[in-house]
Protein backbone atom coordinates (compact mmCIF):
# COMPACT_ATOMS: atom_id res chain seq x y z
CA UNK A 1 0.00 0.00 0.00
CA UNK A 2 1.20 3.70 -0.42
CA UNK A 3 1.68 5.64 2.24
CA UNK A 4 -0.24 8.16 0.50
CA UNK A 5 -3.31 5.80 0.41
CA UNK A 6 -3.04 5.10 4.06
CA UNK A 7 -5.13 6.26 6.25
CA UNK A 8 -3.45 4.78 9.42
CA UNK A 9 0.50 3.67 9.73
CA UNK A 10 2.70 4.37 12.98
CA UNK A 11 6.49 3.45 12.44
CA UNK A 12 8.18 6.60 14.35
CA UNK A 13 7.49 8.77 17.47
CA UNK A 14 9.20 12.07 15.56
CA UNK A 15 7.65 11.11 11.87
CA UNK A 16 5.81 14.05 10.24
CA UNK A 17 2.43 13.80 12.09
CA UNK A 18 -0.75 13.92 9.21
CA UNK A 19 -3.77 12.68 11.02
CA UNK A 20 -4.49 12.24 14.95
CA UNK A 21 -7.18 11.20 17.11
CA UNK A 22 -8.49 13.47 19.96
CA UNK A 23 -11.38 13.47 22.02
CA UNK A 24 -12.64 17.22 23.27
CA UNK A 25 -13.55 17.76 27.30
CA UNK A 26 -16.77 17.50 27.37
CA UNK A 27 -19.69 17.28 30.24
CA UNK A 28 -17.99 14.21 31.88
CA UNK A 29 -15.07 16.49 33.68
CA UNK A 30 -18.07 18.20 34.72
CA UNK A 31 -19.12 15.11 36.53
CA UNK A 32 -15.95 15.73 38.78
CA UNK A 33 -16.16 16.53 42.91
CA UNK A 34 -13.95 16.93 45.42
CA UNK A 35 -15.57 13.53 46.86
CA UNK A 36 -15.36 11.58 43.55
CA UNK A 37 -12.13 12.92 42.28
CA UNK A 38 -9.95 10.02 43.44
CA UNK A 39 -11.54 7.23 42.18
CA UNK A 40 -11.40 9.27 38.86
CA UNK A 41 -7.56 9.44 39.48
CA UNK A 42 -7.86 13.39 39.55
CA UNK A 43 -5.92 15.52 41.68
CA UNK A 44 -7.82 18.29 40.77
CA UNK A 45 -10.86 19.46 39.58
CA UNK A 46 -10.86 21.27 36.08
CA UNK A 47 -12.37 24.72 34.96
CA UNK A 48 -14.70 22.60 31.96
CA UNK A 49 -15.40 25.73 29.86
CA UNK A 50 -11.24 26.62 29.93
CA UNK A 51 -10.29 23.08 29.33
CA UNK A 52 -12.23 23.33 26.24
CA UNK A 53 -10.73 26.43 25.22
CA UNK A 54 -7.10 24.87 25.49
CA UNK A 55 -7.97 21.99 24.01
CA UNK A 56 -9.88 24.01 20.64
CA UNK A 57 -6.51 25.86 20.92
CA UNK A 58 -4.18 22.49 20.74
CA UNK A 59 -6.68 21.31 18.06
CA UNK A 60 -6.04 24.20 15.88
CA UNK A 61 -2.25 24.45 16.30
CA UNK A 62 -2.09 20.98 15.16
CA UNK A 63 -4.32 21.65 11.72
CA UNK A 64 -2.51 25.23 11.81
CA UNK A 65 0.65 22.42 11.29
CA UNK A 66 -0.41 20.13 8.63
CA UNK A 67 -2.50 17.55 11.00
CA UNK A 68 -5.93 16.51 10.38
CA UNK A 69 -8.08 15.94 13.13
CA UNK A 70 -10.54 13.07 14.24
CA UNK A 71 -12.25 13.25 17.28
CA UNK A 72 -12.98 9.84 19.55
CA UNK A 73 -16.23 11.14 20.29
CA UNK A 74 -17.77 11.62 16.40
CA UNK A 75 -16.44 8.04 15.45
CA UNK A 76 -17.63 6.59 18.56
CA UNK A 77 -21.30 7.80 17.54
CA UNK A 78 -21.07 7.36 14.07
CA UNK A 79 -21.04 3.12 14.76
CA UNK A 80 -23.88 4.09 17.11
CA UNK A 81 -25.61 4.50 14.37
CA UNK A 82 -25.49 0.42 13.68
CA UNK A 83 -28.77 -1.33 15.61
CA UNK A 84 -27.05 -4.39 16.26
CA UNK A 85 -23.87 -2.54 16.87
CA UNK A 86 -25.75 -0.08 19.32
CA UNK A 87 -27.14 -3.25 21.40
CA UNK A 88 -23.54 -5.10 21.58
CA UNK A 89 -21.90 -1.80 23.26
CA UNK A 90 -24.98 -1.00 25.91
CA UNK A 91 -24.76 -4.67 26.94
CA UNK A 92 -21.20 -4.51 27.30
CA UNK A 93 -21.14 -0.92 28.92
CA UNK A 94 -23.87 -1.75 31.74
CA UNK A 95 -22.27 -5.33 32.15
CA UNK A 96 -19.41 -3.31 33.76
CA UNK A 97 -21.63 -1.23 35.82
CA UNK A 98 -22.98 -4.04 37.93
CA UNK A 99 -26.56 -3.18 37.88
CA UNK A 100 -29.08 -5.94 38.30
CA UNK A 101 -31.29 -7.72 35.43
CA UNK A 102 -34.43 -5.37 35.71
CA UNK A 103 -32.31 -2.04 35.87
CA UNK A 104 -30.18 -3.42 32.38
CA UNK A 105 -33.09 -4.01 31.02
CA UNK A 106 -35.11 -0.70 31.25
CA UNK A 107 -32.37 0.97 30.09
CA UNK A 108 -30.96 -0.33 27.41
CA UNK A 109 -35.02 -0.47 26.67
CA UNK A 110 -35.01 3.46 26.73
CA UNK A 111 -31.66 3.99 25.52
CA UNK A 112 -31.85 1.80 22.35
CA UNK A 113 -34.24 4.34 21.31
CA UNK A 114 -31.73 7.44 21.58
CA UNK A 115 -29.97 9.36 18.53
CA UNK A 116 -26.86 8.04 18.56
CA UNK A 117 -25.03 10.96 19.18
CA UNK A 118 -27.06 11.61 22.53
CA UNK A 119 -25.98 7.60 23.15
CA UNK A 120 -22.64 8.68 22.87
CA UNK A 121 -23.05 11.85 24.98
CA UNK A 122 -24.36 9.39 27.58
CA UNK A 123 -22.43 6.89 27.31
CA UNK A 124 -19.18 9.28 27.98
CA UNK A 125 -20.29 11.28 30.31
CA UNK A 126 -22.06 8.92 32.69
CA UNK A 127 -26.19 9.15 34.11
CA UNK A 128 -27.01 9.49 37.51
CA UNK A 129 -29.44 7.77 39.19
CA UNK A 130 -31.70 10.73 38.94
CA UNK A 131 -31.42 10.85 35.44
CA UNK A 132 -32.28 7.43 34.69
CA UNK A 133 -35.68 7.53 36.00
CA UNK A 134 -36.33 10.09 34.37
CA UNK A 135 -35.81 8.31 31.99
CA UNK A 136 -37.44 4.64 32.68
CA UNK A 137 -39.38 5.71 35.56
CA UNK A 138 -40.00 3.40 38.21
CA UNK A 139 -38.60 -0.45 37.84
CA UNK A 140 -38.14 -3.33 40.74
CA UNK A 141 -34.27 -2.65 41.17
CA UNK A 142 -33.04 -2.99 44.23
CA UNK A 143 -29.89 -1.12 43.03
CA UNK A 144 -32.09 1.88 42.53
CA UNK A 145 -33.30 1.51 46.26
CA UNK A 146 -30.09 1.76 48.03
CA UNK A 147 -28.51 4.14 44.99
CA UNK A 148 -28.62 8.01 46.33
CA UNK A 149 -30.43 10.24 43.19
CA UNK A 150 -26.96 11.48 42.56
CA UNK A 151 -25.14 8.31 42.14
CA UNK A 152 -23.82 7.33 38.72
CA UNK A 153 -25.68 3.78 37.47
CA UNK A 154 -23.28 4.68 34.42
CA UNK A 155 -19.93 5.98 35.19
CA UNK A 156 -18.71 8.86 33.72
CA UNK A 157 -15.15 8.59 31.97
CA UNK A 158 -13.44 12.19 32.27
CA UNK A 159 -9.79 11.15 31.57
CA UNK A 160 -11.30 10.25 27.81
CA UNK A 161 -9.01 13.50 26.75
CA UNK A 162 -6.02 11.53 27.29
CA UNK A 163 -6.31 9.46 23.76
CA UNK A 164 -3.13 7.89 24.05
CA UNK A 165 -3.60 5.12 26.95
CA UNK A 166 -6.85 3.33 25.68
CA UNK A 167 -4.93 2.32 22.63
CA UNK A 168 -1.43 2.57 20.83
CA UNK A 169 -0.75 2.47 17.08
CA UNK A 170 1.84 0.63 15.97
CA UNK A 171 2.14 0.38 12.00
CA UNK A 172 -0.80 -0.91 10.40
CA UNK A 173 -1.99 -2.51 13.73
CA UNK A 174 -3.57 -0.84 17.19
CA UNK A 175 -2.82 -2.44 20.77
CA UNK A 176 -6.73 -1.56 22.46
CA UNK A 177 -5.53 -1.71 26.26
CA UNK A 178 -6.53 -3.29 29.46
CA UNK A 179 -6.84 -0.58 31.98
CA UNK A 180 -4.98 -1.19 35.29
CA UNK A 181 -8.28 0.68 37.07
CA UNK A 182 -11.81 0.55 36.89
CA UNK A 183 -12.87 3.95 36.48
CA UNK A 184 -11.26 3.64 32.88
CA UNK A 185 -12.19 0.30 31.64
CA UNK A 186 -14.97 1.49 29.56
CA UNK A 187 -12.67 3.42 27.41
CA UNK A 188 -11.00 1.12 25.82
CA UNK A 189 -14.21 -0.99 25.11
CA UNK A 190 -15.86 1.86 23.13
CA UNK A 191 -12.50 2.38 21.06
CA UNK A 192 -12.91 -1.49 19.98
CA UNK A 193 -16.08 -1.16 18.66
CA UNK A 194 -14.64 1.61 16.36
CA UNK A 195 -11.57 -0.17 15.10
CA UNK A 196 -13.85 -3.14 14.51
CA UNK A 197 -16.72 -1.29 12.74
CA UNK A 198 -16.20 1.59 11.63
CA UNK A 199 -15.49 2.03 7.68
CA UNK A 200 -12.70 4.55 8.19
CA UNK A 201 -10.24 2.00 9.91
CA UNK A 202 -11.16 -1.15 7.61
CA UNK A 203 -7.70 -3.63 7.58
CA UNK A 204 -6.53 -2.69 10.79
CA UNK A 205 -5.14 -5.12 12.49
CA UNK A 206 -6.09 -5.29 16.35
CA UNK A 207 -2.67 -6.56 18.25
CA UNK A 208 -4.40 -6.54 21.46
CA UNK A 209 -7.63 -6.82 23.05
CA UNK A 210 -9.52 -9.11 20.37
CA UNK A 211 -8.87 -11.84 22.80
CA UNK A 212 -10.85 -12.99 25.70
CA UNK A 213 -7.71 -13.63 27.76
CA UNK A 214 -6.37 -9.98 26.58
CA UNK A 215 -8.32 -8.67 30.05
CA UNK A 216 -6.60 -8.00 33.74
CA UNK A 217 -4.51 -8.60 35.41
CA UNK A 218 -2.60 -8.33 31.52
CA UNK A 219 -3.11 -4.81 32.15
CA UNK A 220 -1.54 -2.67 29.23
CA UNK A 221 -1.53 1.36 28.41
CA UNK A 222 -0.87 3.05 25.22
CA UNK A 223 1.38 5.72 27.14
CA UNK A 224 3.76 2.87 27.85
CA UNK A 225 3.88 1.80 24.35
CA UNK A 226 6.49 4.15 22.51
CA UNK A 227 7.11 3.36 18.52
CA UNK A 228 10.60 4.00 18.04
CA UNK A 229 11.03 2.63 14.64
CA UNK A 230 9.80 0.24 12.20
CA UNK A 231 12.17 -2.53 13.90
CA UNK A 232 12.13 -1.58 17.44
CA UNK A 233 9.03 -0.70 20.23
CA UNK A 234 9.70 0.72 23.75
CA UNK A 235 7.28 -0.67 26.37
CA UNK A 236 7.42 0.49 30.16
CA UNK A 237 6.53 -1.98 32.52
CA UNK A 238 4.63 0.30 35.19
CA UNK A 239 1.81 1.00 37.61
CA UNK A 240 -0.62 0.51 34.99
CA UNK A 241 1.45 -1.97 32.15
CA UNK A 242 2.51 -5.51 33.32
CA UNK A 243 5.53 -7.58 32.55
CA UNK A 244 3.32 -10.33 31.14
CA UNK A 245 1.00 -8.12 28.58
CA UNK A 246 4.90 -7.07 27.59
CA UNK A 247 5.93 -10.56 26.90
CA UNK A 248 2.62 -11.35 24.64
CA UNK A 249 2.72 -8.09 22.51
CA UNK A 250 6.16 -9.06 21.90
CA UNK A 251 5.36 -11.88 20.26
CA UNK A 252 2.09 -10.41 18.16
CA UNK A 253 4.16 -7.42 17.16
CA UNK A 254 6.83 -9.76 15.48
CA UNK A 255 3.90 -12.22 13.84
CA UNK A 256 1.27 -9.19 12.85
CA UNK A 257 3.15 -6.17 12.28
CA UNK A 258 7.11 -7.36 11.67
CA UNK A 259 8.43 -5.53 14.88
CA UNK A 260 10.82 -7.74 16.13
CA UNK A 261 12.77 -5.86 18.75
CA UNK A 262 11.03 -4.96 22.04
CA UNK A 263 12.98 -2.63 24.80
CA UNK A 264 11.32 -3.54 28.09
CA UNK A 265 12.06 -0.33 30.33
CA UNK A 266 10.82 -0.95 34.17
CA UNK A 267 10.13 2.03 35.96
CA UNK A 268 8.84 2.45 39.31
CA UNK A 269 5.39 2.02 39.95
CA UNK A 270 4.14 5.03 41.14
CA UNK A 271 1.77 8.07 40.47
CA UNK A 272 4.20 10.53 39.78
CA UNK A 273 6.10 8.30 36.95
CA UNK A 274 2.49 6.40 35.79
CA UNK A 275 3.52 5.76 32.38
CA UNK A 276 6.84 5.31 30.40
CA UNK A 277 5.88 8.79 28.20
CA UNK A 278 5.19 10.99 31.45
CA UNK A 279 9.39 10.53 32.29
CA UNK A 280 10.61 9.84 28.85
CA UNK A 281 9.98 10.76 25.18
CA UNK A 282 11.30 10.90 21.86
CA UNK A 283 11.61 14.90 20.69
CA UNK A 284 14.42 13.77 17.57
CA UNK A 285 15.57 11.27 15.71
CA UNK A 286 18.46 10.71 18.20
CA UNK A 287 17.04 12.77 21.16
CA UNK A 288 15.20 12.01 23.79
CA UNK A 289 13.52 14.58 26.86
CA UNK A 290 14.18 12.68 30.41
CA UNK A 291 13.27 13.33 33.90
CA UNK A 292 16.62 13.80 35.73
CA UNK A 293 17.19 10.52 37.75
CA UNK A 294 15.03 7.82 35.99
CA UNK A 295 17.83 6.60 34.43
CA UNK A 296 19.16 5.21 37.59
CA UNK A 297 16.06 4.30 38.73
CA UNK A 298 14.71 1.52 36.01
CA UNK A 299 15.97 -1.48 34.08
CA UNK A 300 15.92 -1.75 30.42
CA UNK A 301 15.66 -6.24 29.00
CA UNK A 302 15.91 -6.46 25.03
CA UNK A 303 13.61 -8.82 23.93
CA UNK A 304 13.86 -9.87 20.07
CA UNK A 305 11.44 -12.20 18.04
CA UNK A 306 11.45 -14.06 14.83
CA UNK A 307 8.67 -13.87 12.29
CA UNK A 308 6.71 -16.85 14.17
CA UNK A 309 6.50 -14.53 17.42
CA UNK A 310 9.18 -17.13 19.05
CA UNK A 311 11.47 -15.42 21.85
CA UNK A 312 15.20 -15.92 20.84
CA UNK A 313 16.93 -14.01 22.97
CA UNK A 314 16.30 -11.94 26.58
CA UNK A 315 18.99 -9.82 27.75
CA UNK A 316 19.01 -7.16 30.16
CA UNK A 317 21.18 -3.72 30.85
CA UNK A 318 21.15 -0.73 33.23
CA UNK A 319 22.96 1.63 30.36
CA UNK A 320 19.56 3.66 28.74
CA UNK A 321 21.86 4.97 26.14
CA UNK A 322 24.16 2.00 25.10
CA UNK A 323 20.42 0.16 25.41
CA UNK A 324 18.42 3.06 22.51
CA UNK A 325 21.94 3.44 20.68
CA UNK A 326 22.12 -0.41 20.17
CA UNK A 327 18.46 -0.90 19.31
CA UNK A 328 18.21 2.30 17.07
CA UNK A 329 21.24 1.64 15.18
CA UNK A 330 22.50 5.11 16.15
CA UNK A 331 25.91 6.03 16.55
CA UNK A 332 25.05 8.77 19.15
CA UNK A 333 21.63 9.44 21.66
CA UNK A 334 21.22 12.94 23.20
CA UNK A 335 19.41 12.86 26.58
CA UNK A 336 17.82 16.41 27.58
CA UNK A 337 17.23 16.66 30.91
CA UNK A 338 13.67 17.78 31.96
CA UNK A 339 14.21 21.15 34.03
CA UNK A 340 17.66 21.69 33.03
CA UNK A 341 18.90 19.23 35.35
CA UNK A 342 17.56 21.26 38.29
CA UNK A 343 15.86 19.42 40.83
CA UNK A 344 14.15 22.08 41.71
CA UNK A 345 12.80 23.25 38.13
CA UNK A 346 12.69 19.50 37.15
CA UNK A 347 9.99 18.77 39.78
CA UNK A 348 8.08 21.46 39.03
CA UNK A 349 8.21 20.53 35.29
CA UNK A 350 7.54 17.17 35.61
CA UNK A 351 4.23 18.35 37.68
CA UNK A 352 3.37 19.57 34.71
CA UNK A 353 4.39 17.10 32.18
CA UNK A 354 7.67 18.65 30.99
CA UNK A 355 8.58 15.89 29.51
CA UNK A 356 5.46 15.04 27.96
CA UNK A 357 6.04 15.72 24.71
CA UNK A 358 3.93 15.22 21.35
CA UNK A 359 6.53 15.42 18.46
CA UNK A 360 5.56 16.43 15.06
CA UNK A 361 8.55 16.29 12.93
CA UNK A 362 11.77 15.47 13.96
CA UNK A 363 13.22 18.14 16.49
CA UNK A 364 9.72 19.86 16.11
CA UNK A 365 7.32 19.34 19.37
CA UNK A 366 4.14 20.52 21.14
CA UNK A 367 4.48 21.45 24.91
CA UNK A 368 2.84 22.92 27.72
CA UNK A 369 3.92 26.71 27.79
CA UNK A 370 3.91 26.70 32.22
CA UNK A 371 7.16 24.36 31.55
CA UNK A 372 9.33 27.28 30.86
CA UNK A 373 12.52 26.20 31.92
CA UNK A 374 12.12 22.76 30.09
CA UNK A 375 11.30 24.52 27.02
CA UNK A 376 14.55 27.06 26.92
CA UNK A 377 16.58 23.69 27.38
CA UNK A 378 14.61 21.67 24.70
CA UNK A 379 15.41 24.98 22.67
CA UNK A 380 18.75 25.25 23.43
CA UNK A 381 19.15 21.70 22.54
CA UNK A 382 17.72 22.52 18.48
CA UNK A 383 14.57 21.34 19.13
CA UNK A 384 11.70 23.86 17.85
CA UNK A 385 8.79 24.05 20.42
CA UNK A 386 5.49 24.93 19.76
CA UNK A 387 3.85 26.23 23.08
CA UNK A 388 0.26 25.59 24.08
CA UNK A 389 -2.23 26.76 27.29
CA UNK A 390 -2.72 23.70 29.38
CA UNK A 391 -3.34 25.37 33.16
CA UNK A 392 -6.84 23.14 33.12
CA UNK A 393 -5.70 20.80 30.60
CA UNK A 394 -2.76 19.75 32.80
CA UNK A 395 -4.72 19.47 36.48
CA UNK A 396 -5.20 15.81 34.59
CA UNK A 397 -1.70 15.22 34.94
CA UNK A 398 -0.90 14.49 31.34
CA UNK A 399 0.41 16.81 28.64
CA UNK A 400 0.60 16.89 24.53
CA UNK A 401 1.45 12.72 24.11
CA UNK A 402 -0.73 12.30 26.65
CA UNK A 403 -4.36 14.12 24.80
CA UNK A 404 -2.99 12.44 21.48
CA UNK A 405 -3.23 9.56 19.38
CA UNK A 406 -1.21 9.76 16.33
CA UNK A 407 -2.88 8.07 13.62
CA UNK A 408 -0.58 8.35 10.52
CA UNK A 409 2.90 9.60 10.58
CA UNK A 410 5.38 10.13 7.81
CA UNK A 411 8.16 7.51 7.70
């Protein structure tokens, strides 16, 4: 196929970016409390109308450069608009909801008969108790008799902005992810039904998640998964990624897609490093933005495959940039340091995803404009940086990579 025909293909984190997926805030991050916020895994709760504003903003910088945009949200309704299609997601959705048999059944009753863009809305953005009956009215549910009328019977899912942990292009293939916790498993069950049915994303192959055993504890996250090359994957094993889901997209990568080299990078499982692209991304071809420290802090195992998927050979190495030189084929790696270097600067940075960065062209990246010592460094270092708004955006804890889900990139 030409690249020019293609309408998906991910071999490179830097490659010219031409089409992305993003999904807008919406009425879900309204959903957010100061009681409710941790089990949303927010530290904070967000300004909605701002949010929106930034994230318009970050839309338009990235058409401004070349990028078409597709938004999660518009493809997620436009399968809605499939009966049978429409019936398989509510039963799936409420199945996760753990509402009893009369409850499931008056709404996916009443629901069945929304537009399918209000579906989506709903689906997204949760329903209270409250708003359920009025919908359905009255039913013999005993989860509506101990539910209080402000309790969600569907959940609402306001980290949805973040497109690139429910799934991870790699070449012609996507990796649909197991989410390490609950409050986001309904994400990545929405973004199946679109890479099975919708017309737009015919031939692509799913690497993971078509398979009933693809489920927890195989926990994966597309902001582990980093696409170095055509040959060669990064995957962190983290709070949210296990060793074992690393170990079976090894071997479909090799069979499905030809990558046969997988860089295993373990980094410590908590919060503040989450996934492998909130300490460490790709900003060049042979330059990468790191949070000062990690590199003493994880361990890197090569992992390389034949075409058949088989293992042949397992080797480990504390040296991150003998490790990407090796794998890359690169005679030199440039590591710039998040903050500077400065502890100080760093950890303010990194609070704000300094080192979060969505590349796209080589040495050309989007950033959060608060990280302003990161960005005179990434500067100094030849890399162009194009500066967006993010004081709402960011409260989510993830940056540019993070609200992005490149779709097609240049070679």
């Amino acid at each position: 196929m030409e690249e020019r025909e293609r309408s998906f293909y991910v071999a490179s984190e830097v490659g010219r970016l031409k089409r992305v997926m993003l999904h807008r805030p919406g009425r879900e991050l309204e959903r957010l409390t100061i009681d409710n916020k941790d089990e949303l895994l927010f530290d904070d709760i967000l300004w909605v109308e701002e949010a929106q504003k930034e994230h318009d903003a970050f839309a338009d910088l990235l058409r401004d450069n070349g990028v078409e945009v597709v938004y999660f949200r518009n493809s997620f309704s436009q399968v809605l608009r499939d009966e049978e299609i429409r019936s398989c997601v509510l039963d799936d959705s409420l199945a996760l909801e753990a509402l009893d048999v009369p409850l499931v059944q008056a709404l996916k009753k009443e629901l069945m008969d929304f537009s399918p863009s209000d579906l989506a809305d709903i689906l997204i953005s949760g329903l209270t108790k409250e708003e359920a009956m009025a919908i359905i009215g009255n039913c013999r549910s005993l989860v509506l008799c101990v539910t209080d009328a402000t309790d969600f019977l569907i959940r609402p899912l306001p980290n949805l902005y973040f497109q690139r942990d429910p799934h991870a292009f790699v070449k012609d293939g996507v990796i649909i992810s197991v989410m390490n916790f609950q409050a986001r498993r309904r994400e990545p069950l929405y973004a199946r039904y679109i890479y099975e049915y919708h017309p737009y994303f015919q031939g692509l192959k799913i690497l993971f998640g078509d398979d009933k055993n693809d489920d927890a504890p195989y926990a994966v996250e597309g902001g582990d998964v980093l696409v170095l090359s055509e040959n060669v994957v990064a995957i962190g094993i983290s709070q949210r990624t296990t060793a074992g889901a690393v170990q079976i997209l090894g071997r479909r990568l090799a069979k499905r897609v030809g990558v046969h080299t997988v860089l295993a990078v373990d980094i410590p499982k908590t919060r503040s490093y989450m996934h492998l692209d909130t300490v460490f991304t790709m900003v060049d071809r042979n330059a990468f933005t790191i949070f000062p420290g990690v590199s003493k802090a994880i361990r890197i195992w090569k992992l390389t495959y034949d075409d058949d998927g088989e293992l042949l050979s397992l080797s480990e190495s504390d040296d991150i940039e003998t490790s990407f030189k090796d794998a890359l084929g690169l005679e030199t790696v440039r590591f710039i340091e998040t903050g500077g270097g400065d502890p100080v600067a760093a950890a303010r940075d990194q609070w704000n995803d300094g080192t979060n960065t969505l590349s796209i062209a080589p040495g050309n990246v989007v950033t959060y404009r608060r990280n302003v010592v990161s960005n005179r460094i990434l500067r100094e270092n030849g890399i162009k940086v194009l500066e967006i708004r993010g004081a709402e955006l960011g409260r989510g804890r993830g940056g540019p990579r993070c609200m992005t889900m490149p779709l097609l990139r240049e070679s």
